[in-house]
Protein backbone atom coordinates (compact mmCIF):
# COMPACT_ATOMS: atom_id res chain seq x y z
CA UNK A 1 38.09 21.05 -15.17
CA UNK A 2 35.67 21.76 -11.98
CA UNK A 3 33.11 19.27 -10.86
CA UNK A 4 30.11 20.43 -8.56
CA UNK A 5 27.54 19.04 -7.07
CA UNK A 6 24.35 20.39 -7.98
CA UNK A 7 20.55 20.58 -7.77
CA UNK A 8 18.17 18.41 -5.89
CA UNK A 9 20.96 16.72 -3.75
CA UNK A 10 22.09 20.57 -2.52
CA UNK A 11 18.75 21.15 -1.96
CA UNK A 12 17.73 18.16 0.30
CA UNK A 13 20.94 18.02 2.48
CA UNK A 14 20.24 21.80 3.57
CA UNK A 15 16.87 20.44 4.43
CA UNK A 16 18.12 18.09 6.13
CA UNK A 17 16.46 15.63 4.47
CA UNK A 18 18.20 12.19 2.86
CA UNK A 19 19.37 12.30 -0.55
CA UNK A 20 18.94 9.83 -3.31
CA UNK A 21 20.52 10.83 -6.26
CA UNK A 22 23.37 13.18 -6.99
CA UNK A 23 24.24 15.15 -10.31
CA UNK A 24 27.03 17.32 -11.15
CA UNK A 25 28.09 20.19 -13.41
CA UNK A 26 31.72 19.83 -15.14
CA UNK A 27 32.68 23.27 -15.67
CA UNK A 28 35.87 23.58 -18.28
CA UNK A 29 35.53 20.11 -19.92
CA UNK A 30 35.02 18.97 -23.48
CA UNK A 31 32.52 15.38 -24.08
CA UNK A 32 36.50 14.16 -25.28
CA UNK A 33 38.26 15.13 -22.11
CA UNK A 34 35.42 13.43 -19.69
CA UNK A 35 35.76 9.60 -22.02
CA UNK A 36 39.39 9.83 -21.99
CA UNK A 37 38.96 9.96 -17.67
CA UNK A 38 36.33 6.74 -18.24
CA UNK A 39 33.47 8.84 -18.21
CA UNK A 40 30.30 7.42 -20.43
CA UNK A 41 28.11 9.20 -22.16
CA UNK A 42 24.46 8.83 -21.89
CA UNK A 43 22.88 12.09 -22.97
CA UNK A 44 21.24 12.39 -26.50
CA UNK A 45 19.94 16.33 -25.92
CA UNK A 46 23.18 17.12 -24.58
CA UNK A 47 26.57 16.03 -23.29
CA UNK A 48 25.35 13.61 -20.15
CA UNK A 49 27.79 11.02 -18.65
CA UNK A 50 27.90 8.09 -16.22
CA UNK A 51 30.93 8.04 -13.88
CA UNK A 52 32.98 5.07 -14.12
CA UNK A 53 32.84 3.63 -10.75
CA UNK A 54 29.45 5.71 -9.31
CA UNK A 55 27.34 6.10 -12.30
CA UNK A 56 26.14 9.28 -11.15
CA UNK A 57 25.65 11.84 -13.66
CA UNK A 58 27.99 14.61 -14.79
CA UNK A 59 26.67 16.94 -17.53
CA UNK A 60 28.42 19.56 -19.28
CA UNK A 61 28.25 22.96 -17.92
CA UNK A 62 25.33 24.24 -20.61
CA UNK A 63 23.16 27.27 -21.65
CA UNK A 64 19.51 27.00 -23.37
CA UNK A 65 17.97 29.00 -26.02
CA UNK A 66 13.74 29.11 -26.50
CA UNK A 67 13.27 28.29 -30.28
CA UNK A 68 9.81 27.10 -30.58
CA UNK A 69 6.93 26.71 -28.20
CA UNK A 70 6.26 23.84 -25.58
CA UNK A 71 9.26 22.37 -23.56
CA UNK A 72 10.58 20.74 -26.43
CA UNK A 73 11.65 23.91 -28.28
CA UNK A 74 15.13 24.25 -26.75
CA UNK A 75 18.30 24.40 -27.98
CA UNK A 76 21.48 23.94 -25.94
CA UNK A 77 24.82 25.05 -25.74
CA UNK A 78 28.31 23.28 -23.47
CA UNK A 79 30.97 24.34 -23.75
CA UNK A 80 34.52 24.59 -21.90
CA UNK A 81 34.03 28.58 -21.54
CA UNK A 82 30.25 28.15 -20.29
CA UNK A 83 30.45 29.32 -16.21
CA UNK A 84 29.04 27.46 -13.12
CA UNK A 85 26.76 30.66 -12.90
CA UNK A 86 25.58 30.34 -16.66
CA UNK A 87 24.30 26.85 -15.68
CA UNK A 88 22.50 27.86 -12.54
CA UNK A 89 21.05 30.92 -14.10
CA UNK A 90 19.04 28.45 -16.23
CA UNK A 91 17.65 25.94 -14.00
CA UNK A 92 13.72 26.96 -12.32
CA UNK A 93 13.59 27.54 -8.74
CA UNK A 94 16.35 29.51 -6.63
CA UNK A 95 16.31 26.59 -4.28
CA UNK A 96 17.00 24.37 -7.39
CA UNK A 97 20.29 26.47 -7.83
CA UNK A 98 22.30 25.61 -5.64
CA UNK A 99 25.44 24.03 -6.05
CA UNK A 100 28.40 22.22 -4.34
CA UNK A 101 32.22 22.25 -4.68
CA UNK A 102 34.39 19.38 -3.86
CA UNK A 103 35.20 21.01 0.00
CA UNK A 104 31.67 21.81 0.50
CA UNK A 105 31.32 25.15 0.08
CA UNK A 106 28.04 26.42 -1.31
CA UNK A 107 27.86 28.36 -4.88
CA UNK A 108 24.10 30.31 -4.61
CA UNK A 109 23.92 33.42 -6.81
CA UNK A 110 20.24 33.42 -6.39
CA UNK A 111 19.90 33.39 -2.45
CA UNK A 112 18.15 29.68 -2.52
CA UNK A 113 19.02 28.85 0.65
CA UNK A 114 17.78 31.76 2.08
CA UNK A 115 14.78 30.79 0.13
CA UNK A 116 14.58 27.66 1.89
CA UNK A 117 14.79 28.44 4.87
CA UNK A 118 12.26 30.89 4.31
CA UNK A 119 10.02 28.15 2.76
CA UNK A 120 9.46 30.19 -0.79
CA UNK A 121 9.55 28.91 -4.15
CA UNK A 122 10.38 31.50 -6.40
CA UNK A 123 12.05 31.51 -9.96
CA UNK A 124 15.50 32.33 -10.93
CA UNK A 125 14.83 34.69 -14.02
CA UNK A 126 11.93 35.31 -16.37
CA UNK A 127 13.43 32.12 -18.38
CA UNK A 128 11.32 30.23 -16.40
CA UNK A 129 8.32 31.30 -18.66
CA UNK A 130 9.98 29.87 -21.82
CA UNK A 131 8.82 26.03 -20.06
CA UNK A 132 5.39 25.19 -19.20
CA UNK A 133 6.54 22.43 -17.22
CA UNK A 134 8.12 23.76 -14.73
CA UNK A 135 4.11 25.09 -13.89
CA UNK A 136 3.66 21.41 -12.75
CA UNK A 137 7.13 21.21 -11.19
CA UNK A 138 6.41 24.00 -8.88
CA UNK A 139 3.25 22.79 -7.57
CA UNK A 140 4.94 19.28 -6.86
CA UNK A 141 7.39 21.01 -5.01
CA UNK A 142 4.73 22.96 -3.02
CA UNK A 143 3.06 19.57 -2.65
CA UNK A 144 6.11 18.06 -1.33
CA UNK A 145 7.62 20.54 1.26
CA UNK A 146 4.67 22.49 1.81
CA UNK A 147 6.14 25.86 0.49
CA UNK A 148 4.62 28.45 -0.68
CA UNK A 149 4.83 30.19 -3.80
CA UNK A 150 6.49 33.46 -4.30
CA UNK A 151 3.68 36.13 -5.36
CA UNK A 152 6.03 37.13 -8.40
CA UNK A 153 6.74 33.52 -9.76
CA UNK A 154 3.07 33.03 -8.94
CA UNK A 155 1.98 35.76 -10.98
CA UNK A 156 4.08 34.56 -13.76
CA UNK A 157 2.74 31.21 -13.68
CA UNK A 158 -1.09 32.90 -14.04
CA UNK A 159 0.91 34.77 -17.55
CA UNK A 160 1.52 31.47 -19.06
CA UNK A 161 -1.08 29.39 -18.38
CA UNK A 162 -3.14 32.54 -19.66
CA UNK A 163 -1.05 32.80 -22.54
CA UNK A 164 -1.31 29.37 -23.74
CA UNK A 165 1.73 28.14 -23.17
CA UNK A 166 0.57 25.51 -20.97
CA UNK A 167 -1.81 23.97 -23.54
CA UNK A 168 1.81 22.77 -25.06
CA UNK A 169 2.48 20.18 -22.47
CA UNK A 170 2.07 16.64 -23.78
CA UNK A 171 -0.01 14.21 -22.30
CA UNK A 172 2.83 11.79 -20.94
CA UNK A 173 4.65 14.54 -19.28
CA UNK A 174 1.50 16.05 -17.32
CA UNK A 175 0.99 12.69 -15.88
CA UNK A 176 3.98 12.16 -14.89
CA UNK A 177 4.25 15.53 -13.14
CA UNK A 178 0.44 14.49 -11.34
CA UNK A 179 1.69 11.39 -10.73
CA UNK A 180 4.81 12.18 -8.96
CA UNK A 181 2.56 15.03 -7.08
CA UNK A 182 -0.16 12.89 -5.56
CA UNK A 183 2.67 11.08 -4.05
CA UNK A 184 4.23 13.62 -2.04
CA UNK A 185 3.21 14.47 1.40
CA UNK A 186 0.29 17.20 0.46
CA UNK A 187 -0.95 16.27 -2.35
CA UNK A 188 -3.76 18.62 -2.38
CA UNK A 189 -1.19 21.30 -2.49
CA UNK A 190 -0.15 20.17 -5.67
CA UNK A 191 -3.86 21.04 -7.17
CA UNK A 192 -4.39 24.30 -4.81
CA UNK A 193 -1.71 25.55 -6.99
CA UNK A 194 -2.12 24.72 -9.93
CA UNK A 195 -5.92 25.90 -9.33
CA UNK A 196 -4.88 29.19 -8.02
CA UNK A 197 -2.76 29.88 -11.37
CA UNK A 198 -5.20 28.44 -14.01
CA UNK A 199 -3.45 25.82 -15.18
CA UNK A 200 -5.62 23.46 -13.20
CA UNK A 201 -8.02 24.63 -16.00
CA UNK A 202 -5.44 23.17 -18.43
CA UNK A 203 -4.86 20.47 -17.74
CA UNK A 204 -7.43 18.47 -15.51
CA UNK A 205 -10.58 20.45 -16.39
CA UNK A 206 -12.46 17.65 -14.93
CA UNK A 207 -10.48 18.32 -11.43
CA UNK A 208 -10.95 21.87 -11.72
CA UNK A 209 -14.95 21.75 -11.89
CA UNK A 210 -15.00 20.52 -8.58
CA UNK A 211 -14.28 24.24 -7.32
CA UNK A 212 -17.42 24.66 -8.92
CA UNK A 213 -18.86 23.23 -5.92
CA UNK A 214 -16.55 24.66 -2.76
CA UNK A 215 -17.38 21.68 -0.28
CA UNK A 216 -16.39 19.38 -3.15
CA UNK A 217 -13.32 20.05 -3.77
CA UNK A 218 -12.62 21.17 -0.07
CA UNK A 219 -13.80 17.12 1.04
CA UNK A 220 -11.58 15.81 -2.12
CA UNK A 221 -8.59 17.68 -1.42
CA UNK A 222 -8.64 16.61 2.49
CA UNK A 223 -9.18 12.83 1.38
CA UNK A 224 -6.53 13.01 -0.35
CA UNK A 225 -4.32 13.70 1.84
CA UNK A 226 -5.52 11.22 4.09
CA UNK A 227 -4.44 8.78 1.78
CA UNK A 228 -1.11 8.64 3.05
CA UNK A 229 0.27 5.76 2.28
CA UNK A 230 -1.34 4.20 -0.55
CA UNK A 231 -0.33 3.20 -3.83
CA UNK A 232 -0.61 5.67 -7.05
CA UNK A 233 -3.38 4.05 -8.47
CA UNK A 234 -5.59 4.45 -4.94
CA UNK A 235 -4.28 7.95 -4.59
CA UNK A 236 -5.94 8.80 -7.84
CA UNK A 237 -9.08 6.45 -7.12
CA UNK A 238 -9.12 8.73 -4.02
CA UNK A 239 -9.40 12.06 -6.64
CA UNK A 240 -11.77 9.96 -8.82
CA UNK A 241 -14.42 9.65 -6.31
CA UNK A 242 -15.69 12.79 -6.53
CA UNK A 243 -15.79 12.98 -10.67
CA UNK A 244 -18.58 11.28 -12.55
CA UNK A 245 -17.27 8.19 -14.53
CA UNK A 246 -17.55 10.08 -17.70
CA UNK A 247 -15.12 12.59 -16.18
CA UNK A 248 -12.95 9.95 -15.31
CA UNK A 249 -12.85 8.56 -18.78
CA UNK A 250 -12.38 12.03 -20.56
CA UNK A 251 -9.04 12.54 -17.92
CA UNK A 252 -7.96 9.20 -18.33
CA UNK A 253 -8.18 9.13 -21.93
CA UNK A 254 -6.25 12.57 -22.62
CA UNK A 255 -3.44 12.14 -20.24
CA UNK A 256 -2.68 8.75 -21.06
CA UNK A 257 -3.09 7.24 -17.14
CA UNK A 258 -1.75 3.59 -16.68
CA UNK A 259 -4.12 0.97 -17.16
CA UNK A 260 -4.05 0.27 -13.36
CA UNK A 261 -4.56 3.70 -12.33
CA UNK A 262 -7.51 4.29 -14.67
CA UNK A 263 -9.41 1.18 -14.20
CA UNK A 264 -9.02 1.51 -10.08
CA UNK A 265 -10.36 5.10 -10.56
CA UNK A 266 -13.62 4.18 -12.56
CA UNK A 267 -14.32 1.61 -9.77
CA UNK A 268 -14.30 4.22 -7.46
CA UNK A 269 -16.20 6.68 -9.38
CA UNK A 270 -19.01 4.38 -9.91
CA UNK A 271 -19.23 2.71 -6.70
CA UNK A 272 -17.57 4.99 -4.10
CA UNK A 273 -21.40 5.74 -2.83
CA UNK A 274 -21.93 2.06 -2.67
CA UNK A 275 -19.58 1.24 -0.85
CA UNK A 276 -19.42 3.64 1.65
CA UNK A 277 -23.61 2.82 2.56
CA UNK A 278 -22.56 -0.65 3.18
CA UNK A 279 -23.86 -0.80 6.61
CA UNK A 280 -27.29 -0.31 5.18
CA UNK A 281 -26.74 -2.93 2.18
CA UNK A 282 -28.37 -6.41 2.91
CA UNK A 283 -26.91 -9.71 1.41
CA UNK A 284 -28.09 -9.63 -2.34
CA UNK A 285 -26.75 -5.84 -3.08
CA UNK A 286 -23.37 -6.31 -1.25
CA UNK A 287 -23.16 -9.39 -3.66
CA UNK A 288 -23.91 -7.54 -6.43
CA UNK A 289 -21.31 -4.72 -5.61
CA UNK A 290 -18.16 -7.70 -5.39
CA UNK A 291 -19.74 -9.15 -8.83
CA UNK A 292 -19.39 -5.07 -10.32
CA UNK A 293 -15.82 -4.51 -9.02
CA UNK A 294 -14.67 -8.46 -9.83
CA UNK A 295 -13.79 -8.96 -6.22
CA UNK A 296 -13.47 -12.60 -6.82
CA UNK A 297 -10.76 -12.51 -9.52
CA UNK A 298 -8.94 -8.74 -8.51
CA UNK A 299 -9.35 -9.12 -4.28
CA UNK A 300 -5.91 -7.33 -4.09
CA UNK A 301 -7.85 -4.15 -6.09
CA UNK A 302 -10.63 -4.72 -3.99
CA UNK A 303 -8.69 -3.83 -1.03
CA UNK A 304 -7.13 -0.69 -2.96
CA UNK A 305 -10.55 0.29 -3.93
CA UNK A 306 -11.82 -0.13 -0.38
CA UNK A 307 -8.21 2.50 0.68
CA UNK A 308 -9.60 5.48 -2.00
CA UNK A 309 -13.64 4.83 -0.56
CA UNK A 310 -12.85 5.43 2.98
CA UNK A 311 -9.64 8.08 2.73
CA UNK A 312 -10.32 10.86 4.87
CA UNK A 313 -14.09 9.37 5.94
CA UNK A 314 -14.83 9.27 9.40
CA UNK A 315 -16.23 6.09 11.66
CA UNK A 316 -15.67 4.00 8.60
CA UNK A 317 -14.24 0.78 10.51
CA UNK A 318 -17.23 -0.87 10.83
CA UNK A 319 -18.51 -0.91 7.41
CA UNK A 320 -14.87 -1.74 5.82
CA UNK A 321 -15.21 -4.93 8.32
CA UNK A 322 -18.42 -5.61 7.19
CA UNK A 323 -17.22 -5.47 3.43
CA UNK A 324 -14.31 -7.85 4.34
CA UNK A 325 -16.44 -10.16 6.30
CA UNK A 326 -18.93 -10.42 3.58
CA UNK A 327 -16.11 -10.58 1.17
CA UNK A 328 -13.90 -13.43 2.78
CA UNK A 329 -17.23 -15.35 3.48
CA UNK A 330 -18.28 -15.50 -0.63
CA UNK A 331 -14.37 -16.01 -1.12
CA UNK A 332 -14.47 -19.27 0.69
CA UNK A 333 -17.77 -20.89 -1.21
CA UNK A 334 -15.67 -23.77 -3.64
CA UNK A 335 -16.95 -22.47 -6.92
CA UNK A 336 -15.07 -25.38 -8.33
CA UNK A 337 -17.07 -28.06 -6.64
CA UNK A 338 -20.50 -26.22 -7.22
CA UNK A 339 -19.58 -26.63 -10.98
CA UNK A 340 -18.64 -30.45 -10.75
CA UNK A 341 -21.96 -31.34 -8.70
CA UNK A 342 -23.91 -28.68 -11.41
CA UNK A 343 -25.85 -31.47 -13.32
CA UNK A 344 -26.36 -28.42 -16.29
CA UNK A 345 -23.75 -26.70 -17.72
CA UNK A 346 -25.94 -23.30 -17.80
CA UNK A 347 -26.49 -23.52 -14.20
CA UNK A 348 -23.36 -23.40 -12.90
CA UNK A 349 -23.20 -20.20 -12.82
CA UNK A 350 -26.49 -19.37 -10.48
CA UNK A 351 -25.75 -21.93 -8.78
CA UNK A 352 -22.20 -20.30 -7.21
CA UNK A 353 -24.25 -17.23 -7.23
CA UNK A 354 -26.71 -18.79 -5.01
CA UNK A 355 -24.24 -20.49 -2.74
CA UNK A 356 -22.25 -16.98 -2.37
CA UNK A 357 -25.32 -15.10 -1.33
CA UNK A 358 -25.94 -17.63 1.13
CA UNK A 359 -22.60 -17.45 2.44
CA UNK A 360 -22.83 -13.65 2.67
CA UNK A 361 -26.23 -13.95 4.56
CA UNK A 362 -25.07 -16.49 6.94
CA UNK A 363 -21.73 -14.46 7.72
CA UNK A 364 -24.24 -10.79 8.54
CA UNK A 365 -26.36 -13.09 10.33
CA UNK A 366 -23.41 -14.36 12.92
CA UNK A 367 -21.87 -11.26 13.42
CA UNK A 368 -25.72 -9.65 14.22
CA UNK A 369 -24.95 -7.35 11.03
């Protein structure tokens, strides 16, 4: 029985980078052996297990077998006589293949490390095809260390999202892939990708029309990546602004997005433009814009909403002061005692309105705005 580190952890600590998580391959083990030694298994697709004291994982040295299409259609095999190379010949990216023994020597039948230090992603064999997902994996990557993509793997990537095989990703899983992707460092890497291989097309039609129009997606792509920083849910607000809100729904809709990220991102879609004229907005229509986004009730998505509007924009500062000021200034108006004094029950309402629009005149007025 032979334990190796393996994947992502390799990967990072040649990069230099810190590592989070570490997994390992048992090579020579049976599921039997590994609970006798305290080991606990976890793994329903195939034979995962928690160490006793660590709870990292160690899976089985395993093969895989395409049986039907989509990333589901997989069968496995572990077994005692399954090698350390067998294992590694199945994972995606060279740099992914890397593995670990227990006096650090490296195990890298596919040259990953010269891979990353050359800055390539590039596949390990034409398995790769068999799993649409890893499509969306290697843009993340690209998105995340700012590699770029071998032309071979890059050419097989165009195959399957050509051949369909991309149309079998499930909703859930291509937003978790985006997701995960407009966090990393480039995020517009991600979609440059994914773009250049057609599975853009794919998956976030809506995204991909904005090549339609060059300077579109050129200004979206470089906003986004000024968004570093920011949450998920302004990081696809920021992606959102250039989409109509129709767009935004359709996307939303068919990729399942989190409440919190969809919501933010039709904000931004329909009052991005707003927003960003606010220097030329008087009193009543800056009023009107908190009242559309419920700035009273949501200030905390106000603020995201205000990150996604002015991502990448240039001498913004003033206006984003001039929304706060206006903001805190309606804020502070005690809706609560405007309703006790309201004499009618009906009029409570205009009457707060009235009182914040005052408050928002008064504030413009002070700071000369």
């Amino acid at each position: 029985m032979k334990f190796y580190c393996v994947g992502g952890a390799v990967r990072d600590e040649l990069l230099g980078l810190p590592v989070k998580d570490r997994d390992y391959v048992v090579v020579g083990a049976t599921p039997e052996a590994l609970v006798k030694l305290g080991y606990r298994p976890v793994g329903r697709d195939f034979p995962v297990f928690l160490h006793p004291e660590t709870h990292e994982e160690y899976a089985l040295a395993r093969t895989e077998r395409k049986t039907a299409p989509g990333y589901r259609g997989f069968t496995f095999h572990a077994a005692p006589d399954v090698t350390l190379e067998q294992d590694l010949a199945r994972r995606d990216l060279t740099i992914n293949a890397i593995a670990k023994d227990g006096e650090g020597g490296l195990i890298d039948p596919h040259h990953g490390a010269d891979d990353l230090k050359a800055g390539v992603l590039r596949h390990v064999s034409p398995a790769f095809a068999e799993d649409p997902v890893r499509i969306l994996r290697v843009a993340r990557f690209a998105a995340r260390y700012g590699f770029r993509v071998a032309p071979e793997t890059m050419a097989l990537m165009r195959a399957m999202a050509g051949n369909g095989e991309a149309d079998a990703l499930v909703p859930e899983r291509v937003w978790q892939e985006i997701a995960r992707g407009l966090m990393e460092t480039r995020p517009s890497r991600m979609f440059e990708v994914l773009r250049e291989c057609g599975a853009l097309a794919r998956v976030m039609p809506e995204v991909d029309a904005l090549w339609d129009d060059g300077d579109a997606a050129r200004e979206a792509m470089r906003a986004l990546d000024a968004a570093a920083g920011a949450s998920l849910p302004a990081r696809f607000a920021v992606l959102a602004r250039w989409l109509v809100p129709l767009a935004v729904e359709s996307l939303a809709t068919r990729l399942k997005v989190p409440a919190d990220c969809r919501d933010l991102a039709l904000l931004a879609a329909r009052h991005a433009n707003t927003a960003l004229d606010a220097a030329e907005l008087d009193a009543q229509a800056l009023l009107e814009l908190f009242n559309a986004v419920d700035a009273w009730r949501r200030p905390e998505r106000f603020a995201e909403l205000l990150t996604a509007v002015f991502a990448g924009e240039a001498d913004v500062a003033t206006v984003k002061k001039r929304l706060e000021r206006a903001l805190a200034a309606a804020v502070a108006v005690k809706s609560g005692e405007i309703a006790r004094a309201s004499k009618d029950a009906t009029a409570i309402r205009g009457n707060v309105e009235a009182a914040r629009l005052e408050a928002i005149r008064k504030a413009m007025e002070n700071r000369g705005s």
